[in-house]
Protein backbone atom coordinates (compact mmCIF):
# COMPACT_ATOMS: atom_id res chain seq x y z
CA UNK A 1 -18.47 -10.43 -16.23
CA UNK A 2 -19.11 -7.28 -17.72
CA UNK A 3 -15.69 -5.37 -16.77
CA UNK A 4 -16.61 -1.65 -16.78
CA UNK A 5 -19.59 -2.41 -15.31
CA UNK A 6 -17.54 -4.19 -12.11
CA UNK A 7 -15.88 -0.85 -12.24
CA UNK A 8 -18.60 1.22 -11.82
CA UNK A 9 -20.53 -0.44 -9.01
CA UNK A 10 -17.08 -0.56 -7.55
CA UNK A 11 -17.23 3.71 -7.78
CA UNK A 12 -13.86 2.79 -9.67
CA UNK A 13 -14.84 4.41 -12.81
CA UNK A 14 -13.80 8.16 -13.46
CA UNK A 15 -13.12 8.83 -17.64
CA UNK A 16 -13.78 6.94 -19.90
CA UNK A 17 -13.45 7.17 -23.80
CA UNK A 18 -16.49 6.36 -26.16
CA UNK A 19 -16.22 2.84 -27.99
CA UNK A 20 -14.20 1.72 -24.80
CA UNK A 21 -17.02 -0.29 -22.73
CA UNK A 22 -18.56 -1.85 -26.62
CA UNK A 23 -14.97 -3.17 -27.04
CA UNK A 24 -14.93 -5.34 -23.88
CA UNK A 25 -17.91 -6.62 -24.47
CA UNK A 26 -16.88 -7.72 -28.04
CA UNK A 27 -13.06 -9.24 -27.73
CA UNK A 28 -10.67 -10.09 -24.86
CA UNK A 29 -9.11 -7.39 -24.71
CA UNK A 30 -5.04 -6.75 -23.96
CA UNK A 31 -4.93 -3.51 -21.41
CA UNK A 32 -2.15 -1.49 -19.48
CA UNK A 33 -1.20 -0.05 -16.55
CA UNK A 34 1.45 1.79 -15.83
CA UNK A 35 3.38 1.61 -12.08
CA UNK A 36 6.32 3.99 -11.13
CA UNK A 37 9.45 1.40 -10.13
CA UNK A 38 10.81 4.47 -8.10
CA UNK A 39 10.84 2.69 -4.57
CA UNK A 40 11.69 -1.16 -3.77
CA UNK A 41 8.22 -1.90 -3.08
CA UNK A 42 4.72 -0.74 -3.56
CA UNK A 43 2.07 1.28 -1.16
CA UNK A 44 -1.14 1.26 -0.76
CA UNK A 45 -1.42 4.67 -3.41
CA UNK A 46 -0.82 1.99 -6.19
CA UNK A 47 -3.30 -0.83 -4.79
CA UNK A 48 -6.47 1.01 -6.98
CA UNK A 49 -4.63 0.40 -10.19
CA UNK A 50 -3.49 -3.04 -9.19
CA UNK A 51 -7.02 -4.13 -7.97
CA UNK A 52 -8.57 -2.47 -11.25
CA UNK A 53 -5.75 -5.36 -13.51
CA UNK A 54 -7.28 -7.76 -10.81
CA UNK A 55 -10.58 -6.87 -11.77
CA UNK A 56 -9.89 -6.96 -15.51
CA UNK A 57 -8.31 -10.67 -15.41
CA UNK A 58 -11.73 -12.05 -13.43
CA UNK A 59 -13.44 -11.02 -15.83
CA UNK A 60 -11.34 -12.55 -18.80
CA UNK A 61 -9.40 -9.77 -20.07
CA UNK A 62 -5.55 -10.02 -20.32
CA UNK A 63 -3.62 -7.01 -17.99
CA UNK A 64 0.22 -5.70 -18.86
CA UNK A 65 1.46 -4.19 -15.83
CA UNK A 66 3.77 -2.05 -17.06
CA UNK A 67 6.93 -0.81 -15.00
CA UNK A 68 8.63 2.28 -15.91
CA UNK A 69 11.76 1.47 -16.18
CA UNK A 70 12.46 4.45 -18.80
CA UNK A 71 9.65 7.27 -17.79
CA UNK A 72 11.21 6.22 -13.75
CA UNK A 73 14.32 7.90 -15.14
CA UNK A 74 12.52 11.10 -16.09
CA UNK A 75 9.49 11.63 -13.80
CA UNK A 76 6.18 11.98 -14.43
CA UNK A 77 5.09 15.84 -14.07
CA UNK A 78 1.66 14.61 -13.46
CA UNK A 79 0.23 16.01 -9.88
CA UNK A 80 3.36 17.18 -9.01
CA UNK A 81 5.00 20.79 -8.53
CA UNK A 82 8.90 19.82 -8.40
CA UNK A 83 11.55 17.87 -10.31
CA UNK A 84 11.61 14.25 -8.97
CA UNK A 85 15.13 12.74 -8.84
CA UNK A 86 16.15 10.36 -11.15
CA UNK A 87 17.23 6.89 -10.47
CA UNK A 88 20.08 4.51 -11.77
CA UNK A 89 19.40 1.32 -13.63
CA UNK A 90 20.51 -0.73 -11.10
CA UNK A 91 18.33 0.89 -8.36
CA UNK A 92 15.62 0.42 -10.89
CA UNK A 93 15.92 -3.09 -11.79
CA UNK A 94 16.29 -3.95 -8.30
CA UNK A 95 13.14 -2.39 -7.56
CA UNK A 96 11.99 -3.79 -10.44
CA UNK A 97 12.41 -7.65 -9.05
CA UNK A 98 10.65 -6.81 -5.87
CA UNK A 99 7.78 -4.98 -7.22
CA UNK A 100 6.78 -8.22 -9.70
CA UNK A 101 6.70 -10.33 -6.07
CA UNK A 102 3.73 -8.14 -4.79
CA UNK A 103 1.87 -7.99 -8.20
CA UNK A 104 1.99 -11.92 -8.22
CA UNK A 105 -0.03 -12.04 -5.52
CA UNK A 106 -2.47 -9.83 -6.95
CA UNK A 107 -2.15 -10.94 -11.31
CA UNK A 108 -1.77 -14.21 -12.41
CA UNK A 109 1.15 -14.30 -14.54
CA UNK A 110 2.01 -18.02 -14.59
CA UNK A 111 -1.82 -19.58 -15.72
CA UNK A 112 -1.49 -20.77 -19.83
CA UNK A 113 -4.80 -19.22 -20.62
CA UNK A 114 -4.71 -16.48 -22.81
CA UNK A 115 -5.66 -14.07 -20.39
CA UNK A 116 -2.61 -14.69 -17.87
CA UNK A 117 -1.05 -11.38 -17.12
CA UNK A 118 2.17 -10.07 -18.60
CA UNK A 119 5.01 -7.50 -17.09
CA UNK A 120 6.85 -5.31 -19.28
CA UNK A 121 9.61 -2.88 -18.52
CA UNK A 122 9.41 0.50 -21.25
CA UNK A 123 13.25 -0.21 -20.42
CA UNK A 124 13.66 -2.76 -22.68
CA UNK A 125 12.23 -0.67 -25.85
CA UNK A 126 13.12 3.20 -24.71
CA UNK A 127 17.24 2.39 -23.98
CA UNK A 128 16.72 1.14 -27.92
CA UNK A 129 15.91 4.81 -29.02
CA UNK A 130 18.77 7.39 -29.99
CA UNK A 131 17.64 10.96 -29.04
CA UNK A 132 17.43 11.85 -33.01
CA UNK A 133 15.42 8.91 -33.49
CA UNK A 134 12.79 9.24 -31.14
CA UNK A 135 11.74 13.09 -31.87
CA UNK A 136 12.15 12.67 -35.54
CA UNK A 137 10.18 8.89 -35.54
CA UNK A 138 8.10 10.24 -32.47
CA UNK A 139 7.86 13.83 -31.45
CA UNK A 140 7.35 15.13 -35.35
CA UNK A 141 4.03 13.69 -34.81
CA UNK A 142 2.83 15.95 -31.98
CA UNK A 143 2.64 19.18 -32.04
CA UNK A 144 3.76 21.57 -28.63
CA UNK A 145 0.18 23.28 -28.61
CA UNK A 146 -0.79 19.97 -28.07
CA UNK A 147 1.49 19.17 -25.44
CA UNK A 148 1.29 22.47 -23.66
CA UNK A 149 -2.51 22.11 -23.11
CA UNK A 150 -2.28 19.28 -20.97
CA UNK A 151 -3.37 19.99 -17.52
CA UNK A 152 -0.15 18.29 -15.82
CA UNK A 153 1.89 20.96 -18.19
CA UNK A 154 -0.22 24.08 -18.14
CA UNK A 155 0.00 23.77 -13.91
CA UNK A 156 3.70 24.04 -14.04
CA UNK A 157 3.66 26.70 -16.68
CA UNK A 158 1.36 28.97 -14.70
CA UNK A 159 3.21 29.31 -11.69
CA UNK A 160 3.17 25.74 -9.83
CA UNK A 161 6.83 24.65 -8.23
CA UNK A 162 9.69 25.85 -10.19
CA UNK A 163 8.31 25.42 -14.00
CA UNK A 164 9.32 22.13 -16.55
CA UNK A 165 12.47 21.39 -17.52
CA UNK A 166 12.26 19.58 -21.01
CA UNK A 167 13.14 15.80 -19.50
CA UNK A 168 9.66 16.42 -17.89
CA UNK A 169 7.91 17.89 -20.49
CA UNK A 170 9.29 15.03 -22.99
CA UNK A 171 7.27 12.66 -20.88
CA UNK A 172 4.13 12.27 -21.81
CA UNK A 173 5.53 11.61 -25.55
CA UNK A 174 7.83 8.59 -24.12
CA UNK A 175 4.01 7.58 -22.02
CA UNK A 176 2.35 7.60 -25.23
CA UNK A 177 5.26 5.53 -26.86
CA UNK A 178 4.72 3.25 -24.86
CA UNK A 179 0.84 2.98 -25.89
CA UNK A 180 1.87 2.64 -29.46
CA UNK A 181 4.82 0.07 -28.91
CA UNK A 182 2.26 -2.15 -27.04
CA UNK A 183 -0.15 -1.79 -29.20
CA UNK A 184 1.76 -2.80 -32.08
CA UNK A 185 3.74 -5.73 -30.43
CA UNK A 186 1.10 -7.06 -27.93
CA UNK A 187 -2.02 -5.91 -29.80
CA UNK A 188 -3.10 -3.76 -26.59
CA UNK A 189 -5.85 -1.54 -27.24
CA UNK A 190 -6.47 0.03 -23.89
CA UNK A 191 -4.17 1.99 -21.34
CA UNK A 192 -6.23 2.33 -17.84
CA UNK A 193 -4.47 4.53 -15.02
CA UNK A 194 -5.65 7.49 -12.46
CA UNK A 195 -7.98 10.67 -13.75
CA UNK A 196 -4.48 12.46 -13.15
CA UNK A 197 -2.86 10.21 -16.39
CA UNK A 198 -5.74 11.18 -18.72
CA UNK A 199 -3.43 13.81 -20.51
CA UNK A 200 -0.59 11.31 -20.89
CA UNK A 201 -2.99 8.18 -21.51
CA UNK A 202 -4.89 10.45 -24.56
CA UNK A 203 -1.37 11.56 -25.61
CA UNK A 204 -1.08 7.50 -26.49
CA UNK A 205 -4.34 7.18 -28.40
CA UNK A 206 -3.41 10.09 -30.59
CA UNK A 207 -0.15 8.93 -31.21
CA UNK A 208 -1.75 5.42 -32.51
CA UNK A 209 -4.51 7.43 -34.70
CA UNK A 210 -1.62 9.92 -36.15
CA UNK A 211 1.04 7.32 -36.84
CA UNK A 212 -0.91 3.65 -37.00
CA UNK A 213 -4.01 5.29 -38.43
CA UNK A 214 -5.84 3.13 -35.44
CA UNK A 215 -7.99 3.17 -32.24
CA UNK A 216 -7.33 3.03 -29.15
CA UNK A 217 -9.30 3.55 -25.91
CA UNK A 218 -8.83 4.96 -22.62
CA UNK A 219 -10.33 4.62 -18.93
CA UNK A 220 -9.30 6.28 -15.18
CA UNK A 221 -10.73 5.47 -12.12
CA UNK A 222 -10.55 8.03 -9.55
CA UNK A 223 -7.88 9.00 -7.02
CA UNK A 224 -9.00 7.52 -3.75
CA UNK A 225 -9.08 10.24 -0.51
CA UNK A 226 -10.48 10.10 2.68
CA UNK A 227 -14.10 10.88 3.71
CA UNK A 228 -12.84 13.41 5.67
CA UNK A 229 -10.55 14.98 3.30
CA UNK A 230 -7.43 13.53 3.84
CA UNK A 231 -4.99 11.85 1.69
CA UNK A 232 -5.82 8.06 1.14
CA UNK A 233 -2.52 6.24 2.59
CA UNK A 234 -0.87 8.50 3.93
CA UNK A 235 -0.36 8.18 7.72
CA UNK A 236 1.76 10.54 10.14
CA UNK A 237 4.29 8.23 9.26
CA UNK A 238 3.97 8.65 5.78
CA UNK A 239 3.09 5.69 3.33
CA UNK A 240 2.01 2.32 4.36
CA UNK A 241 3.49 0.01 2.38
CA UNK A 242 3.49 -3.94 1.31
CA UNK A 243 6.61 -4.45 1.79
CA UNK A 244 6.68 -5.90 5.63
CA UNK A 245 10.35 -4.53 6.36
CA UNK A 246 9.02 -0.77 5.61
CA UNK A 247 5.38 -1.58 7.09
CA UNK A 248 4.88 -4.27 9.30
CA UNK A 249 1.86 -6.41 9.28
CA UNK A 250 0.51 -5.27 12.32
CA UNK A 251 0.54 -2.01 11.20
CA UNK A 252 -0.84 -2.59 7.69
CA UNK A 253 -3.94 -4.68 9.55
CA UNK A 254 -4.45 -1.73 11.90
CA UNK A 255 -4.65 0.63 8.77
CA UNK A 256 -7.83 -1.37 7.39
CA UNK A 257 -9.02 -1.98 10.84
CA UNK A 258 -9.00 1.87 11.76
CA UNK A 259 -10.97 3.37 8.74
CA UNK A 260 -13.65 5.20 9.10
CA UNK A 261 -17.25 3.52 8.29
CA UNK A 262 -17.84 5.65 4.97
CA UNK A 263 -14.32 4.91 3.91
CA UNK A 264 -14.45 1.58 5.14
CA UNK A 265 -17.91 1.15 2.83
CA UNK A 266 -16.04 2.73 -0.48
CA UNK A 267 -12.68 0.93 0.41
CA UNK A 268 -14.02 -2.83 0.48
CA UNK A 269 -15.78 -2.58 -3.12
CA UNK A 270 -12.68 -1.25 -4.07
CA UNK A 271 -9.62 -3.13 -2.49
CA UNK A 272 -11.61 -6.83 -2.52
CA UNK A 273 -13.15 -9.06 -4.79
CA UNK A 274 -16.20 -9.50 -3.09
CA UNK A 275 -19.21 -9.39 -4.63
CA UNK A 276 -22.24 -6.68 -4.52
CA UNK A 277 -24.42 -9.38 -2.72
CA UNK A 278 -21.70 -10.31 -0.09
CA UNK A 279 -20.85 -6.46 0.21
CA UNK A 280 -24.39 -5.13 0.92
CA UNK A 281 -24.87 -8.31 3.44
CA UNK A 282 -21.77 -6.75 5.41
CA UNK A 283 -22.95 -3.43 4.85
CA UNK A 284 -26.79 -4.53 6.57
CA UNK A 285 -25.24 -6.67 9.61
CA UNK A 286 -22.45 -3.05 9.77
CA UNK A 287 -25.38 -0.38 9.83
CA UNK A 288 -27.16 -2.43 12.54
CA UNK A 289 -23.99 -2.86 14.71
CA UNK A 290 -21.46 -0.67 13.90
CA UNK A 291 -19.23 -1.31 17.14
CA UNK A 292 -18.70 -4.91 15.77
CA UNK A 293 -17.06 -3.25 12.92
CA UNK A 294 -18.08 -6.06 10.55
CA UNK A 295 -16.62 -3.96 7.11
CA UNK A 296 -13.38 -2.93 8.74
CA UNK A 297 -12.74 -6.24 9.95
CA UNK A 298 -13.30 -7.96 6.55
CA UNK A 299 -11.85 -5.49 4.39
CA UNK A 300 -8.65 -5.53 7.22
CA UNK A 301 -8.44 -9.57 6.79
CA UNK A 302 -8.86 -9.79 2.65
CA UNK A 303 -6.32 -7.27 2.31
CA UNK A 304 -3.50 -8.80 5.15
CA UNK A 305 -3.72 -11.85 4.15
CA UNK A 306 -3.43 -11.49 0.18
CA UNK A 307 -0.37 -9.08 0.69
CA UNK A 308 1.30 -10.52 4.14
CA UNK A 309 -0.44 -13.94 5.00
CA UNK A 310 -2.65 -16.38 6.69
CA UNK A 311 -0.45 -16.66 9.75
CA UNK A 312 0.50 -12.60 9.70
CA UNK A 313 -3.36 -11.72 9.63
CA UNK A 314 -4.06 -14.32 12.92
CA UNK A 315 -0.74 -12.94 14.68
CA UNK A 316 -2.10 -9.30 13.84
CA UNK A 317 -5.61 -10.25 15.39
CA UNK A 318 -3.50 -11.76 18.08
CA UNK A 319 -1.63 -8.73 18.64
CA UNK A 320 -4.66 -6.35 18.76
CA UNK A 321 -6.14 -8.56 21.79
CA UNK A 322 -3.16 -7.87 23.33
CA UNK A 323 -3.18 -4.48 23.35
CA UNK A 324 -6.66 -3.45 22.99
CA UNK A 325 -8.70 -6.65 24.03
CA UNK A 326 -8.77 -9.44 26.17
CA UNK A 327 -5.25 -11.10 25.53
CA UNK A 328 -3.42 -13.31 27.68
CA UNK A 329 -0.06 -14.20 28.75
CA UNK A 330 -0.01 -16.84 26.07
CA UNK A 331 -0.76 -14.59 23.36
CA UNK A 332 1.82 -12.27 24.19
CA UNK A 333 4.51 -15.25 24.37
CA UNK A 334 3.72 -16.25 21.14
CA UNK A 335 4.56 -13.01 19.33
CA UNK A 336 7.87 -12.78 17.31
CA UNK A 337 10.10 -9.78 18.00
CA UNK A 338 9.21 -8.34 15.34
CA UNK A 339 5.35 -8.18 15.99
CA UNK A 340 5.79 -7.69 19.59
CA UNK A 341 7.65 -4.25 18.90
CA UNK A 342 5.42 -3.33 16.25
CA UNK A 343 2.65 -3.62 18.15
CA UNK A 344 4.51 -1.30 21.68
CA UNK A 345 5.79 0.88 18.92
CA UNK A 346 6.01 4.09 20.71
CA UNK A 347 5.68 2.40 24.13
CA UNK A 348 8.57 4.02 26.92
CA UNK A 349 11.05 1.84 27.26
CA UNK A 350 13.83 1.80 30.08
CA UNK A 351 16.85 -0.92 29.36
CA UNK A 352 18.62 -2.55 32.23
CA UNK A 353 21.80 -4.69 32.90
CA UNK A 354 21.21 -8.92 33.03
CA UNK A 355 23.26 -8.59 36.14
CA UNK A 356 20.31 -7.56 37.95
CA UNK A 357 17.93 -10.23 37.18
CA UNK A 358 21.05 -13.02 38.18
CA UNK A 359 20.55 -11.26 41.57
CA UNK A 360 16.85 -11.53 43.70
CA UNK A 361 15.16 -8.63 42.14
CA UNK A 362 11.64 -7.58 43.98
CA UNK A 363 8.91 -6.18 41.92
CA UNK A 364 9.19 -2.58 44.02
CA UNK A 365 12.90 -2.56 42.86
CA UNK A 366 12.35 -3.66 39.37
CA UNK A 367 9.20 -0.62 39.05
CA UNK A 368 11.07 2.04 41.16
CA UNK A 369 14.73 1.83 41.22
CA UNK A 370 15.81 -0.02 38.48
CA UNK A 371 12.94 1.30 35.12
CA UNK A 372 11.26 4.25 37.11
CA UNK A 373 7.63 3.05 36.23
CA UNK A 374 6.90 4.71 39.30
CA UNK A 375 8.53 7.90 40.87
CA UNK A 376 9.03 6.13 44.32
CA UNK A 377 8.78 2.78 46.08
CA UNK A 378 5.61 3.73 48.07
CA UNK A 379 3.76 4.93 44.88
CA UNK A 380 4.60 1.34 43.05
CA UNK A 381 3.57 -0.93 46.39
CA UNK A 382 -0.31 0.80 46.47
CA UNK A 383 -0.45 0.43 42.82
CA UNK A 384 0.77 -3.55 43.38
CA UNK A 385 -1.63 -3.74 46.31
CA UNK A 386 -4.70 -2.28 44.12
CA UNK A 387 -4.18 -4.85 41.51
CA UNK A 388 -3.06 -2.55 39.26
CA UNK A 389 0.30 -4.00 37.70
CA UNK A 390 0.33 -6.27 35.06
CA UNK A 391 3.68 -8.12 34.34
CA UNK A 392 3.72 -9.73 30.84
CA UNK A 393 -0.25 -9.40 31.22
CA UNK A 394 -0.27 -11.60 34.25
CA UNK A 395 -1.76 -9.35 37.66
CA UNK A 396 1.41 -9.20 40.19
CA UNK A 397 1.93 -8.68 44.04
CA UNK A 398 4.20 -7.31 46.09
CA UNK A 399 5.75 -10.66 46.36
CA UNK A 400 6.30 -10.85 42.70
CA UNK A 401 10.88 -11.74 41.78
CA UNK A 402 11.58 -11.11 38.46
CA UNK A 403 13.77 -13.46 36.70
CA UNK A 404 14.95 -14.43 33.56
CA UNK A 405 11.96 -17.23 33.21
CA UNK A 406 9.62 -13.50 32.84
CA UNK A 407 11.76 -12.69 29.72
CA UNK A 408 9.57 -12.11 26.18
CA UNK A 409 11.86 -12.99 23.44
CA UNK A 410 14.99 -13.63 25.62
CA UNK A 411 14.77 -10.01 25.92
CA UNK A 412 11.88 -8.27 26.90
CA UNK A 413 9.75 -7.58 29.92
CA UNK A 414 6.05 -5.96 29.13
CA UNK A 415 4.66 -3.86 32.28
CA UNK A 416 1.62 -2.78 32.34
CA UNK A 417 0.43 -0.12 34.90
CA UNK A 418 -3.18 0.59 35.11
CA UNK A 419 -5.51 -0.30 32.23
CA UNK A 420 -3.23 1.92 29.76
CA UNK A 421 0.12 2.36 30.37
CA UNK A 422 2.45 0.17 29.01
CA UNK A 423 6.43 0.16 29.27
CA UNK A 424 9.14 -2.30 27.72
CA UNK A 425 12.00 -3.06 29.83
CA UNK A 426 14.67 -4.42 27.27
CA UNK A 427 17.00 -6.20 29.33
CA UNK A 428 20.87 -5.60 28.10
CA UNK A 429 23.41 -8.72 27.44
């Protein structure tokens, strides 16, 4: 497969520097990608560079996914207005070690072909340098007019945040070291990254010219927002991530699931390895019905199960019967804990003793005395005789004890009053 022409039908394609498409098409190529090891796991912000490696190694090119072990000590000025703090090197190679787990299951970095994918840490080389070293052996070779007419520079210098301090302007030189040191010990020709790196990617390729008296190419794809505006990723909560203990998998399906249909169109050429045929298929049976949701659906089961999953993805789909479907007392026994409160999240809860389900607790009790579902016990018997309470998703009477044989996880009790009001009664040891 042609690569940067999978990248442009993907709309993944933003810069890209002449000589750069003839060179795929010629060699396999060695290519880079920077990721910022700043947090223990990745979010979906990084998932456009990791699907555009992805991409690459389909179509038989070799990826580096380089982590920034060094420039994650400095901060990248790019798109931003402040200083970022810097980490320690044992918060970083922690980070590190759980940030190669997610890439496996996007790279395949244990196949013996020559295009299996490789992860480098700028650690290893950069903690090598001594300060007079790297600007007499490096920084001689740039001038600062050059530097300071970067884009990522010039905003700070012209009044964005609180200006540069030097660590941040030094790093698009240790960026395009990095360039140069993989190009000379892993032959690697091409750096990809966001439209946002082009300043610091180009500061690599004239590094190479100046020093190795080479070429080296360049491509960006562009940064991914919402049809509507927004930032892509970003959630009220703030990031969704892969890792399940800081977004759970419920949450991360539901995030697919709940895109827009223009997003939802751009988002599965992007985030999937489908192919144009089986994407404009979807896309005709989606534009005839789009209440079925066809594209979210898709794009929301590719995506949980390569970063979560088989069995995540079906207890997600589970879990969204549940609460917006047709789900049944069985389906809400057979969530975990973990699922089950990811999916109330938000939900009121009330917490009573144990002592009071040992004793013969009515249903008007449990609803009006003991939780306060309802304000009083009159309110709570019309509902009951309307049909209107649901008890673990089961319709209850007046008649109704609870016991410890209605418990969800040994703990829980799911009411359900009306066709949307839910409340968790956690019972308490």
């Amino acid at each position: 497969m042609n690569f940067v022409e999978e990248l442009r039908w993907r709309g993944m394609l933003h810069d890209i520097m002449p000589g750069t498409e003839e060179l795929f098409t010629k060699e396999l190529c060695s290519v880079y990608l920077g990721i910022d090891p700043t947090a223990d796991s990745l979010h979906i912000g990084h998932l456009v560079g990791i699907m555009m490696l992805s991409h690459l190694q389909r179509c038989g090119h070799r990826p580096i996914a380089l982590l920034g072990g060094a420039t994650g000590m400095i901060g990248d000025p790019s798109g931003k207005s402040m200083e970022r703090n810097l980490l320690d090197e044992d918060t970083l190679k922690h980070n590190q070690n759980c940030i190669k787990k997610q890439l496996s299951k996007f790279l395949d970095f244990d196949g013996n072909s020559q295009n299996s994918a490789v992860l480098v840490n700028n650690y290893d080389w950069m903690s090598k340098f001594s300060f007079l070293d790297f600007i007499r052996d490096v920084g001689k070779h740039l001038t600062v007019n050059y530097m300071m007419a970067k884009d990522s520079v010039k905003k700070r210098f012209n009044g964005e945040g609180d200006g540069m301090s030097f660590t941040e302007f030094s790093y698009q030189l240790v960026q395009g070291y990095d360039f140069l040191h993989l190009y000379k010990e892993a032959g690697c020709k091409v750096q990809m990254g966001g439209s946002d790196q082009w300043g610091n990617i180009t500061t690599g390729t004239e590094l190479i010219r100046r020093i190795l008296n080479k070429e080296a190419y360049a491509l960006t794809c562009p940064l991914i927002t919402k049809a509507d505006g927004g930032k892509f990723g970003k959630t009220e909560k703030g990031n969704i991530w892969l890792d399940s203990a800081r977004t759970s998998p419920y949450a991360f399906y539901q995030f697919w699931l709940n895109c827009s249909d223009d997003d939802s169109k751009r988002y599965i050429r992007i985030f999937t390895h489908f192919t144009k045929e089986d994407i404009e298929n979807m896309e005709s049976k989606h534009n005839a019905e789009p209440h079925l949701r066809i594209l979210q659906k898709a794009l929301a089961k590719d995506l949980t199960i390569r970063v979560h999953s088989v069995e995540d993805y079906e207890a997600a789909v589970n879990a969204s019967e549940i609460l917006f479907g047709k789900g049944t007392a069985e389906n809400l026994a057979a969530l975990s804990e973990e699922m089950f409160l990811s999916v109330f999240e938000g939900v009121p809860q009330f917490e009573i003793p144990a002592s009071i389900l040992d004793e013969t607790c009515g249903i008007v009790d449990f609803l009006a005395k003991h939780t306060q579902v309802f304000e009083s016990n009159g309110e709570a018997r019309r509902m009951l005789k309307d049909n209107g309470v649901s008890i673990n998703k089961e319709k209850v009477k007046e008649e109704k004890v609870i016991s410890n044989e209605d418990l969800l996880n040994k703990k829980y009790i799911l009411v359900q009053k009306g066709k949307k009001n839910y409340y968790i009664v956690k019972i308490k040891a």
